[in-house]
C-alpha atoms as a PDB file:
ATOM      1  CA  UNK A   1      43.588  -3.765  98.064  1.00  0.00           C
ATOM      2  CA  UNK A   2      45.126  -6.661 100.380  1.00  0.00           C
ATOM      3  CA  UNK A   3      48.309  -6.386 102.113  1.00  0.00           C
ATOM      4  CA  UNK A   4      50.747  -9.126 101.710  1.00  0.00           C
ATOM      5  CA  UNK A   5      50.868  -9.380 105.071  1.00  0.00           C
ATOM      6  CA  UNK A   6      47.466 -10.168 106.098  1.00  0.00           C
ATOM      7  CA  UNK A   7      44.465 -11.366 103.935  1.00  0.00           C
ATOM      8  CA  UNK A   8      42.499  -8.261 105.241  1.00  0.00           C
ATOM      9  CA  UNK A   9      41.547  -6.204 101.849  1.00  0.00           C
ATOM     10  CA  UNK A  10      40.948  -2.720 101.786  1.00  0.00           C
ATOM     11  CA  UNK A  11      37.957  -1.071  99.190  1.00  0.00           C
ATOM     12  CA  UNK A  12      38.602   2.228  96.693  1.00  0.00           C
ATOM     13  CA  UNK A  13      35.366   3.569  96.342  1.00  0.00           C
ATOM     14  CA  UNK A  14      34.483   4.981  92.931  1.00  0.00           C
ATOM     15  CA  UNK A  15      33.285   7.962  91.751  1.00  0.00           C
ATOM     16  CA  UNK A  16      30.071   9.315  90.230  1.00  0.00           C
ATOM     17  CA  UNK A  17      32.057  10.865  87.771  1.00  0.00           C
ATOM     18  CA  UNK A  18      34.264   7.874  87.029  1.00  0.00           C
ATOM     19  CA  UNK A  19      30.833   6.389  86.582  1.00  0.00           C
ATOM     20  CA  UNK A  20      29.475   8.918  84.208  1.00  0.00           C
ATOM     21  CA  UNK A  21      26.627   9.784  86.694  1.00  0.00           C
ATOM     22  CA  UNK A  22      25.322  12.899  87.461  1.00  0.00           C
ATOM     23  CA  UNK A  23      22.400  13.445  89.730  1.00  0.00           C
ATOM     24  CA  UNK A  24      20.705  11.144  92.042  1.00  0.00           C
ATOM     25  CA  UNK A  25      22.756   8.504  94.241  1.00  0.00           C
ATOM     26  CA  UNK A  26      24.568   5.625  93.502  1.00  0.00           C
ATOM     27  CA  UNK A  27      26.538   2.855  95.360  1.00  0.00           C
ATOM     28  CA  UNK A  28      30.118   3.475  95.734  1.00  0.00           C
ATOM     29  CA  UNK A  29      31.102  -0.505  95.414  1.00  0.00           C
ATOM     30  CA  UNK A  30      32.555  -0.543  98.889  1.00  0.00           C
ATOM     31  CA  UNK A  31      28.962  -0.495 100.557  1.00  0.00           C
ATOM     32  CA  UNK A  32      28.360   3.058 100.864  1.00  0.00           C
ATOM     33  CA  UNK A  33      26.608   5.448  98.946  1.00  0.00           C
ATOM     34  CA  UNK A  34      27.800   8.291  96.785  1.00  0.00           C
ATOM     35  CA  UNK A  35      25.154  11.224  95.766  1.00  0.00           C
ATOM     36  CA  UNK A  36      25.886  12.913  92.287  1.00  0.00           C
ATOM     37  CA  UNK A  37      24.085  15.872  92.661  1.00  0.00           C
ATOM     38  CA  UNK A  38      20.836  17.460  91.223  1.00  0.00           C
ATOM     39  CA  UNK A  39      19.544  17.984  87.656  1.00  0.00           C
ATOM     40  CA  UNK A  40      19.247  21.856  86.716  1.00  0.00           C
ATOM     41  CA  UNK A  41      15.781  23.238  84.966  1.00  0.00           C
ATOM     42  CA  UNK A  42      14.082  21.260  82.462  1.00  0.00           C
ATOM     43  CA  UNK A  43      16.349  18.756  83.292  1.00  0.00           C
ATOM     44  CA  UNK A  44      15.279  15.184  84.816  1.00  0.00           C
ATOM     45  CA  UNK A  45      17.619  12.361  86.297  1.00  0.00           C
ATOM     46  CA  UNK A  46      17.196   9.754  84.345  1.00  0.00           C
ATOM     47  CA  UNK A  47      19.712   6.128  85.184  1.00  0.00           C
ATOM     48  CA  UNK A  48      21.598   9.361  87.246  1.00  0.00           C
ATOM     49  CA  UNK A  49      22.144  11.275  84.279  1.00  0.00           C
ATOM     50  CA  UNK A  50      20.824  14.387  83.432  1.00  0.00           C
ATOM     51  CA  UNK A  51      18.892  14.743  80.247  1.00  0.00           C
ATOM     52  CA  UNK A  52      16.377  17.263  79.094  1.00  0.00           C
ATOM     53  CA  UNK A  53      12.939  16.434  79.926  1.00  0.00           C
ATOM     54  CA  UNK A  54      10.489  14.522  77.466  1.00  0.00           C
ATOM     55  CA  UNK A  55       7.310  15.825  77.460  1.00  0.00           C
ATOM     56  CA  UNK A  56       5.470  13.007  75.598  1.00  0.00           C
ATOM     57  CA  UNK A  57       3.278  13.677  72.706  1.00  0.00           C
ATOM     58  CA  UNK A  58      -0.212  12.887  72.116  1.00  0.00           C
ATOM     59  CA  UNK A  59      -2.734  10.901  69.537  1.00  0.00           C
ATOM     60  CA  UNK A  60      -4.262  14.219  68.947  1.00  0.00           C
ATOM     61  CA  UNK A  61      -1.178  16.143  67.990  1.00  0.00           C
ATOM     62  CA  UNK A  62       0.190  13.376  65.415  1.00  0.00           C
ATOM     63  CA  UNK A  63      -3.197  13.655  63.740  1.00  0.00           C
ATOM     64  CA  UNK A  64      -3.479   9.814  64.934  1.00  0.00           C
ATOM     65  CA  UNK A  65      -6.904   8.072  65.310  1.00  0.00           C
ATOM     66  CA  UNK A  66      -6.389   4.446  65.629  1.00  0.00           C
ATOM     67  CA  UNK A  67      -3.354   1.921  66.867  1.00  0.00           C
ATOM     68  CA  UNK A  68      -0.511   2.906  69.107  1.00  0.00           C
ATOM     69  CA  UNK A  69       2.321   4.804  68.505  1.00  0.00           C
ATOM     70  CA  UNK A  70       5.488   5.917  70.670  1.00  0.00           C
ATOM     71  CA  UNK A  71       5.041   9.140  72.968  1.00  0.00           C
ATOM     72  CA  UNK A  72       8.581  10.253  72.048  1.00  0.00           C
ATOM     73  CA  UNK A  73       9.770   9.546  75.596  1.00  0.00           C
ATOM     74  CA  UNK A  74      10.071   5.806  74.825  1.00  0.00           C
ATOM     75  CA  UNK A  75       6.136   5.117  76.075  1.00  0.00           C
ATOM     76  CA  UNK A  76       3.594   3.998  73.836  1.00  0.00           C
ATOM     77  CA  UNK A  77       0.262   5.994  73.251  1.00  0.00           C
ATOM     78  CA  UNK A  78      -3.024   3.864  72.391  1.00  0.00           C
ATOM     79  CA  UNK A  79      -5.101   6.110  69.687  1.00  0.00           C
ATOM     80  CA  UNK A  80      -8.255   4.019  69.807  1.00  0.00           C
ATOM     81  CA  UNK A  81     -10.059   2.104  67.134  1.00  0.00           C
ATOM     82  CA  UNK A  82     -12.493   2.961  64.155  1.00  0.00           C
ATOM     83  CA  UNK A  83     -15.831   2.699  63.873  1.00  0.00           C
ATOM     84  CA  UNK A  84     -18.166   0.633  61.403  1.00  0.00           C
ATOM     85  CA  UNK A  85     -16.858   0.856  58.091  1.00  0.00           C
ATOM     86  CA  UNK A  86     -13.504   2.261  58.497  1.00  0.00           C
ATOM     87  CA  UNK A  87     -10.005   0.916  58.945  1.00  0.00           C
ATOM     88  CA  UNK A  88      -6.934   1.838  60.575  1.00  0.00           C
ATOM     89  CA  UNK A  89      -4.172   3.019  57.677  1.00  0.00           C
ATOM     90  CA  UNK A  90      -1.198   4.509  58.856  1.00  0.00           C
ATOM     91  CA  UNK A  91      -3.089   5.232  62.754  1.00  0.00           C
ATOM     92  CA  UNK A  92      -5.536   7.197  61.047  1.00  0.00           C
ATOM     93  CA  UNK A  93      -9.181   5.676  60.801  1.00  0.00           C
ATOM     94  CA  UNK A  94     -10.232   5.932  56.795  1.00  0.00           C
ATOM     95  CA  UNK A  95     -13.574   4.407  55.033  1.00  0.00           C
ATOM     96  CA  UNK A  96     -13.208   0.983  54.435  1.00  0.00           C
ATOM     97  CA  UNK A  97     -11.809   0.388  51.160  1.00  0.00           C
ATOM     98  CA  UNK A  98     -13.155  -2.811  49.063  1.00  0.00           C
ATOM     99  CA  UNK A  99     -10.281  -4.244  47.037  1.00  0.00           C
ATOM    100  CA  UNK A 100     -10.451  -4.464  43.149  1.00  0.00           C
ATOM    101  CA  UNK A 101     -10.171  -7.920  41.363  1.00  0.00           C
ATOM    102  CA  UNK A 102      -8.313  -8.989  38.331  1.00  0.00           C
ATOM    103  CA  UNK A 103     -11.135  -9.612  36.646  1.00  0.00           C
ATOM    104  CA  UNK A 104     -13.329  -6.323  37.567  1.00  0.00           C
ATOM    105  CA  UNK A 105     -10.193  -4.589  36.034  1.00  0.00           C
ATOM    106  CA  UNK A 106      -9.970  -6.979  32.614  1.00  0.00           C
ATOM    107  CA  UNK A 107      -6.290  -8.222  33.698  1.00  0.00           C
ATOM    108  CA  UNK A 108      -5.345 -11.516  33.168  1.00  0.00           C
ATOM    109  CA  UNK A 109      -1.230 -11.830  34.234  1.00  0.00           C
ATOM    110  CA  UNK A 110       0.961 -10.312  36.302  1.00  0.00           C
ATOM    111  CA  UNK A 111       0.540  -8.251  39.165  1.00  0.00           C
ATOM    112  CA  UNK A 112      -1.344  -5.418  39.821  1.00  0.00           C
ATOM    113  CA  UNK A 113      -2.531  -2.479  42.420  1.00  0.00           C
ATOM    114  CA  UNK A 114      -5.738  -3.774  44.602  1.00  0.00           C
ATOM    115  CA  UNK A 115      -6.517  -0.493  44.982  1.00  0.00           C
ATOM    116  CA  UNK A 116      -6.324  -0.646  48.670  1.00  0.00           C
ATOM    117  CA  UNK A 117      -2.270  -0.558  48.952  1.00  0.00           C
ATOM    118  CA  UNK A 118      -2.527  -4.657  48.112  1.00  0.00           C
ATOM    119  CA  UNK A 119      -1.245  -6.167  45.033  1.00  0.00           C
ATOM    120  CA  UNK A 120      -3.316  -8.864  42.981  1.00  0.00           C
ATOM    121  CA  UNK A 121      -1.742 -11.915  41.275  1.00  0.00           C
ATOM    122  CA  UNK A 122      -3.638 -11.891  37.946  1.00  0.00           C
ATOM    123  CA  UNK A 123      -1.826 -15.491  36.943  1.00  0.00           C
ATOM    124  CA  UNK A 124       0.495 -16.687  33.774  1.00  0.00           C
ATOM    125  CA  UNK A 125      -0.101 -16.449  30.372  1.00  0.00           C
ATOM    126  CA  UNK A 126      -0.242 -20.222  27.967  1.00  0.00           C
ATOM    127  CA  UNK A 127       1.869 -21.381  25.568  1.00  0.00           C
ATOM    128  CA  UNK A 128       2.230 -18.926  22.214  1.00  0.00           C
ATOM    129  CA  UNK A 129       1.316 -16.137  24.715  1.00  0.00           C
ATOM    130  CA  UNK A 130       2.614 -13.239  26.213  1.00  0.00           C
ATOM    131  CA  UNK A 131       1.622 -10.653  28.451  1.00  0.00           C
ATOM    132  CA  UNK A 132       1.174  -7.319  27.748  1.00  0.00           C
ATOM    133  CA  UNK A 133      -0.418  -4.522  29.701  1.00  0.00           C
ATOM    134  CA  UNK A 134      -1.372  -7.467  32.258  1.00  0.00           C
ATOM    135  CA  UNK A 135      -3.453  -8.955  29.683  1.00  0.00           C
ATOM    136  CA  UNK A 136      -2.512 -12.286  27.575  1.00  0.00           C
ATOM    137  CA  UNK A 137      -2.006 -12.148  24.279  1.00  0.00           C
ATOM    138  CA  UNK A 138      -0.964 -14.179  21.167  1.00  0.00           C
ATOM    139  CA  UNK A 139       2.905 -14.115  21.413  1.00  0.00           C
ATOM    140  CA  UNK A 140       4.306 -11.445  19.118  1.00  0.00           C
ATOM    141  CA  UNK A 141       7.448 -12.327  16.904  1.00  0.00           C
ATOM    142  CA  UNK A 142       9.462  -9.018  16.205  1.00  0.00           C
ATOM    143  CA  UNK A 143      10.436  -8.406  12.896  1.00  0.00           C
ATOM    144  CA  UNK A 144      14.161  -7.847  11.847  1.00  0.00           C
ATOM    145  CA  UNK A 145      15.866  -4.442   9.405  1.00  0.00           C
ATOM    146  CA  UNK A 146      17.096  -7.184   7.027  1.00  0.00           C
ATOM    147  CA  UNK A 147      13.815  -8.049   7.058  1.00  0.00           C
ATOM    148  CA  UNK A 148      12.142  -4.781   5.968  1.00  0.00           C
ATOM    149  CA  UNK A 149      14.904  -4.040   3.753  1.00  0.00           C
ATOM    150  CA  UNK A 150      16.264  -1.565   6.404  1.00  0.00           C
ATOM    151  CA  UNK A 151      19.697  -0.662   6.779  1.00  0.00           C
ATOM    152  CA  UNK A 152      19.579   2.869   9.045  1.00  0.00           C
ATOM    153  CA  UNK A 153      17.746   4.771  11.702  1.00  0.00           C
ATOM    154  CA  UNK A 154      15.134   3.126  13.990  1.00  0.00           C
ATOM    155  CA  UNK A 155      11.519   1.290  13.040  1.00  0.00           C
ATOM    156  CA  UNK A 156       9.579  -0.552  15.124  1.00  0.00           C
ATOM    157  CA  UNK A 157       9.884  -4.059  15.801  1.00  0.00           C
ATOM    158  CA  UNK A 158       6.286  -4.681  15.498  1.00  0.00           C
ATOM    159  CA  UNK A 159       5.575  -5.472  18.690  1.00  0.00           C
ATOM    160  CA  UNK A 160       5.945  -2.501  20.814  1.00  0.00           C
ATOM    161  CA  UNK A 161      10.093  -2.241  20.725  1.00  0.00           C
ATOM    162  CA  UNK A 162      11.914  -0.469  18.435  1.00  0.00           C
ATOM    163  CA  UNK A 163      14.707  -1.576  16.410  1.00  0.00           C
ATOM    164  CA  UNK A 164      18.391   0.148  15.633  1.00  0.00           C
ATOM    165  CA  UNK A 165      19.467  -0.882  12.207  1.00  0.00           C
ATOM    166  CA  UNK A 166      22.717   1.217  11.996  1.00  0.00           C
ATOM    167  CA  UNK A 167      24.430   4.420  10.321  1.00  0.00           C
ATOM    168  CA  UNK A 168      25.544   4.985   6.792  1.00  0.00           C
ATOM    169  CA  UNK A 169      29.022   4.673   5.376  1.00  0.00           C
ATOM    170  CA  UNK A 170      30.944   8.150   4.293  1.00  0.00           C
ATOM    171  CA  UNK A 171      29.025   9.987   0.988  1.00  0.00           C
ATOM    172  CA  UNK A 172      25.833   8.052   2.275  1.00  0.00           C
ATOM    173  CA  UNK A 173      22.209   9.438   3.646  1.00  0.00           C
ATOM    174  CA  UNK A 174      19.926   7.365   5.597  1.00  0.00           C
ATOM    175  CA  UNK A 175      16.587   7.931   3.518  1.00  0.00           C
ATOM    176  CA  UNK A 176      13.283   6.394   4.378  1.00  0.00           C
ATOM    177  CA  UNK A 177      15.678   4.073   6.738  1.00  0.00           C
ATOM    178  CA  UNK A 178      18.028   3.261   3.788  1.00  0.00           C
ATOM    179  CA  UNK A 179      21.404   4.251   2.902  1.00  0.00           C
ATOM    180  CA  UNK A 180      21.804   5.857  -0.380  1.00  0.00           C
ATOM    181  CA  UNK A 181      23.810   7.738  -1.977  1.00  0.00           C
ATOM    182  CA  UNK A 182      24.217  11.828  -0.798  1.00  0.00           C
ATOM    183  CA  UNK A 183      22.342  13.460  -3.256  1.00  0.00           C
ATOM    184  CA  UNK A 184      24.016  16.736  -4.383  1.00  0.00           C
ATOM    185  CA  UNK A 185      21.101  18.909  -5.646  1.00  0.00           C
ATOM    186  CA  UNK A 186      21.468  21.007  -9.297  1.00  0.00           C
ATOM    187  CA  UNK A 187      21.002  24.731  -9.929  1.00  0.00           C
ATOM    188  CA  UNK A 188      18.853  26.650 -12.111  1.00  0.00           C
ATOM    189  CA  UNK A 189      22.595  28.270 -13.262  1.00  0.00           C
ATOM    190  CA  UNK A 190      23.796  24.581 -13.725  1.00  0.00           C
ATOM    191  CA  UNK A 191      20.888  23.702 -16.108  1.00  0.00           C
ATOM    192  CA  UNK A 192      20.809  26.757 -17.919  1.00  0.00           C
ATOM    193  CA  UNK A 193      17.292  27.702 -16.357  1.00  0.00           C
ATOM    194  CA  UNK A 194      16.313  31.624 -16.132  1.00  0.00           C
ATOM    195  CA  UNK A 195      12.535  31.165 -15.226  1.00  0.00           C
ATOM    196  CA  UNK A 196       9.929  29.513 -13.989  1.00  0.00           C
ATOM    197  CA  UNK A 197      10.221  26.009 -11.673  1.00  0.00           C
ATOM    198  CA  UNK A 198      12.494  22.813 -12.223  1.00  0.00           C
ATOM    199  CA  UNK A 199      13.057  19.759 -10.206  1.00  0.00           C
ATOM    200  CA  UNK A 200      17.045  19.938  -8.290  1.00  0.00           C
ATOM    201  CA  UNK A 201      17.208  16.691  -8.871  1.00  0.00           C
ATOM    202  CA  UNK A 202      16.880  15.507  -5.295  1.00  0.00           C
ATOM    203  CA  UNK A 203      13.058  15.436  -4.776  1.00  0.00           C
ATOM    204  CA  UNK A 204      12.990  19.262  -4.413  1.00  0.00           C
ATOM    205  CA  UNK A 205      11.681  22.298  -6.483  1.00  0.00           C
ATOM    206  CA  UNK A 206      13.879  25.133  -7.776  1.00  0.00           C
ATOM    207  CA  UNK A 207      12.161  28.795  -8.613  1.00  0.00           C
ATOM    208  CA  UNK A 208      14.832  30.144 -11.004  1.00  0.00           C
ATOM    209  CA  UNK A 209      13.096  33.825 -11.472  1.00  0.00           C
ATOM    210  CA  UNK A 210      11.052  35.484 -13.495  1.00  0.00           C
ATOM    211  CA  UNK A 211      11.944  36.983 -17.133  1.00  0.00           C
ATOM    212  CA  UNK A 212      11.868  40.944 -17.845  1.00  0.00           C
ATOM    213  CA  UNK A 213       8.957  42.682 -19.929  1.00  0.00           C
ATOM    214  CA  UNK A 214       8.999  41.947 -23.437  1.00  0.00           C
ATOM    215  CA  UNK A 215      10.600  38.819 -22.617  1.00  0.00           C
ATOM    216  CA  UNK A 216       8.481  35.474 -21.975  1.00  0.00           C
ATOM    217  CA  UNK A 217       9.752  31.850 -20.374  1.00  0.00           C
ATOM    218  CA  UNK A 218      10.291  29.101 -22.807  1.00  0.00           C
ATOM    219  CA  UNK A 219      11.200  25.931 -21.564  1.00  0.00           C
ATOM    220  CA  UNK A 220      12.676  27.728 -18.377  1.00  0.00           C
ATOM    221  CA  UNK A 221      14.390  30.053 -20.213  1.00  0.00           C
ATOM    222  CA  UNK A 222      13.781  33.650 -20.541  1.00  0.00           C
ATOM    223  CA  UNK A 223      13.812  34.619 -24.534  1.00  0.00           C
ATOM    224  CA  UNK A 224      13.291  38.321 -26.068  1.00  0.00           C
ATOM    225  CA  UNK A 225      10.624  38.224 -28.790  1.00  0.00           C
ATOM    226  CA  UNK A 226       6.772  37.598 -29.548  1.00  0.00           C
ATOM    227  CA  UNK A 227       5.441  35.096 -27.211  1.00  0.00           C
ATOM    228  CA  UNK A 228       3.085  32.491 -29.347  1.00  0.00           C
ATOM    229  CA  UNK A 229      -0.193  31.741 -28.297  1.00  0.00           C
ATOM    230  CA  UNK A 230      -1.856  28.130 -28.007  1.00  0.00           C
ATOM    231  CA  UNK A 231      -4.853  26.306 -29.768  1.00  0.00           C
ATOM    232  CA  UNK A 232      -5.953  25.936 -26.084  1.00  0.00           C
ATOM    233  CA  UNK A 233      -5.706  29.822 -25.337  1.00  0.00           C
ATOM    234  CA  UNK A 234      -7.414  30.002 -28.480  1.00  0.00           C
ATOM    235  CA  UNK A 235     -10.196  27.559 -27.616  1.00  0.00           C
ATOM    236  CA  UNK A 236      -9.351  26.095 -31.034  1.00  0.00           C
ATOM    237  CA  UNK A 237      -8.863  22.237 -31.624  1.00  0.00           C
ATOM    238  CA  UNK A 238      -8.935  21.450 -35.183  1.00  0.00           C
ATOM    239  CA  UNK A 239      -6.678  22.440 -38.073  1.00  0.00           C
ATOM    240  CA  UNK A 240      -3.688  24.787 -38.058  1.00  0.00           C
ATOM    241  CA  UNK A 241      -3.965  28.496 -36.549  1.00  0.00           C
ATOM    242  CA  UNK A 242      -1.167  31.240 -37.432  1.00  0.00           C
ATOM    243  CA  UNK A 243       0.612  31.030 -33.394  1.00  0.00           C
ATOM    244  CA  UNK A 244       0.615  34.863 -33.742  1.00  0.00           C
ATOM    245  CA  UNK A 245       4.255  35.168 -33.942  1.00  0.00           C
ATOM    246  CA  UNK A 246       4.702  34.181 -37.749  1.00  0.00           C
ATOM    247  CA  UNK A 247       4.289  30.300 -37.119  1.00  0.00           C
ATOM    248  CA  UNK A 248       1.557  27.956 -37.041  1.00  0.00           C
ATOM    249  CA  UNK A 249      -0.109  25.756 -34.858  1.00  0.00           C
ATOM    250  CA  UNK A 250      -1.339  22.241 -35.284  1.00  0.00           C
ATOM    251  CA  UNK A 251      -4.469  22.486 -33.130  1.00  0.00           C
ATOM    252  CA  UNK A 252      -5.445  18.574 -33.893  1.00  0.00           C
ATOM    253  CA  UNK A 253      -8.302  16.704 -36.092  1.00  0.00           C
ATOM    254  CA  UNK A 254     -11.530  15.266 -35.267  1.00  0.00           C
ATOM    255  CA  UNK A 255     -12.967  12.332 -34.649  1.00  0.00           C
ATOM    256  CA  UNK A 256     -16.472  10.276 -34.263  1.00  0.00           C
ATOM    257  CA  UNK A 257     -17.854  11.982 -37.819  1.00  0.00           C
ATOM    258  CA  UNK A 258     -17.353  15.673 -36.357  1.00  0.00           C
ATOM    259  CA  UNK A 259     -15.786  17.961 -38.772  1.00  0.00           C
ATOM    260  CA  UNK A 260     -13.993  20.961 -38.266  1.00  0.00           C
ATOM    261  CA  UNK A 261     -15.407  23.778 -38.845  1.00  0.00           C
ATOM    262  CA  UNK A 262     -13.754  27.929 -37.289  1.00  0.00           C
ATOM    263  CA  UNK A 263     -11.074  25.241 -36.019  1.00  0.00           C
ATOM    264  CA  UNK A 264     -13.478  23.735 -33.499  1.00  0.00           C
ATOM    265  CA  UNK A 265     -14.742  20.075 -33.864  1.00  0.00           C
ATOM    266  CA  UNK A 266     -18.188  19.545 -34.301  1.00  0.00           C
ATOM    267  CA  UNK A 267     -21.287  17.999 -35.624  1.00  0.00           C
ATOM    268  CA  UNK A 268     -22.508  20.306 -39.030  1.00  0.00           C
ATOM    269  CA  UNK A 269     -26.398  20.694 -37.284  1.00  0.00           C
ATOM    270  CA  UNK A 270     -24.463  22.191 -33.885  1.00  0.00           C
ATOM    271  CA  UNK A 271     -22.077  24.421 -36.270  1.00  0.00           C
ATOM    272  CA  UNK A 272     -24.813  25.808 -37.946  1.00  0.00           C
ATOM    273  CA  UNK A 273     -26.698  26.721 -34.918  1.00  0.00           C
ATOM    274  CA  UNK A 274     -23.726  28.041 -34.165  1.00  0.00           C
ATOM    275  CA  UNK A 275     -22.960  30.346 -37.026  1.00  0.00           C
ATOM    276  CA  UNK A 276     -26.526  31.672 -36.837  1.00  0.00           C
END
């Protein structure tokens, strides 16, 4: 400091640590020289601080071929170069690789992979087109629910999108992507049904059982009593045959000059043959 007295100044010397240093020397700003010490084991002085020492890596141990990369003590490390048909990728020498085209690959727009970590510029599409899978095609116009009568669900648009053409209201179903109305299906019970199959009235099938011994299913219903045959179980097709059960059976006429004869239709020569 200077004294007010005289212009002689006087000089505070600083510190290594009010300097942050801690090995090595150092000047003490007032011409003189202050030494900060000595760095411990693996330890070096480095700007007069003591850090742990760098041992610096090598090509080798990265698994690097080609190019430089940093030591990891702030040096640089030259790798090398590759030989005849190679290249350097990432500091590692790899065969030479021969970039696609758009055309070897059939693409025609956009962009796409060169196969060597490049990308191609396969162009535009014209007018009425539109690309696709990096190939131009003839513009596609997507089609609409109103258009295919389609009021719920998702369809496809068409052309590659799909479309959302809404819910139903309350007591509605979305069927074949249309509302309709919920169908509530019947019941063998509520049709009077004991046997056999019948539709529910909903696109479905109902079984409704099977009838007991001496009992036989008549128009899905079970019924007690003798169970009449048919001209067809019969083989008979002509006439009227007793149905086994006290009634009779109609079992048809013939026709292109056949006559009828046992209740089967045909010609008199083939009957005769027939009978003998």
């Amino acid at each position: 400091m200077c004294r007010s007295d005289s212009l002689a100044c006087t000089c505070t010397p600083t510190t290594c640590a009010a300097q942050g240093k801690t090995c090595g020397t150092m000047p003490d700003g007032c011409g003189g020289t202050l030494s900060c010490g000595t760095c411990g084991a693996n330890q070096q002085c480095t700007s007069n601080v003591c850090v742990a020492v760098c041992t610096p890596t090598t090509c080798a141990a990265q698994g690097k071929t080609c190019g430089s990369i940093s030591d990891g003590c702030g040096g640089t490390l030259s790798c090398g170069t590759c030989g005849a048909n190679q290249q350097c990728t990432g500091n590692v020498c790899v065969a030479a690789c021969t970039p696609t085209t758009c055309a070897a690959q059939g693409k025609t727009c956009g962009s796409i992979s060169d196969g060597c970590g490049g990308t191609l510029s396969c162009g535009t599409c014209g007018a009425n087109q539109q690309c696709t899978g990096n190939v131009c095609v003839a513009a596609c116009t997507p089609t609409t629910c109103a258009a295919q009568g389609k009021t719920c669900g998702s369809i496809s648009d068409g052309c590659g999108g799909t479309l959302s053409c809404g819910t139903c209201g309350a007591n509605q179903q979305c069927t074949g992507n249309v509302c309709v109305a919920v169908c509530t299906p019947t019941t063998c019970a509520a049709q009077g049904k004991t046997c056999g199959s019948i539709s529910d009235g909903c696109g479905g099938t109902l079984s409704c059982g099977t009838c007991l011994s001496k009992q036989y299913c008549s128009n899905n219903v079970c019924v007690t009593g003798c169970m009449p045959t048919t001209c067809s179980a019969e083989g008979k097709n002509c006439g009227a045959i007793p149905d086994g059960c006290g009634g009779t059976l109609e079992c048809g006429i013939c026709v292109g000059g056949q006559s009828c004869e046992g209740n089967v239709c045909g010609s008199g020569e083939s009957l005769q043959s027939y009978d003998r």
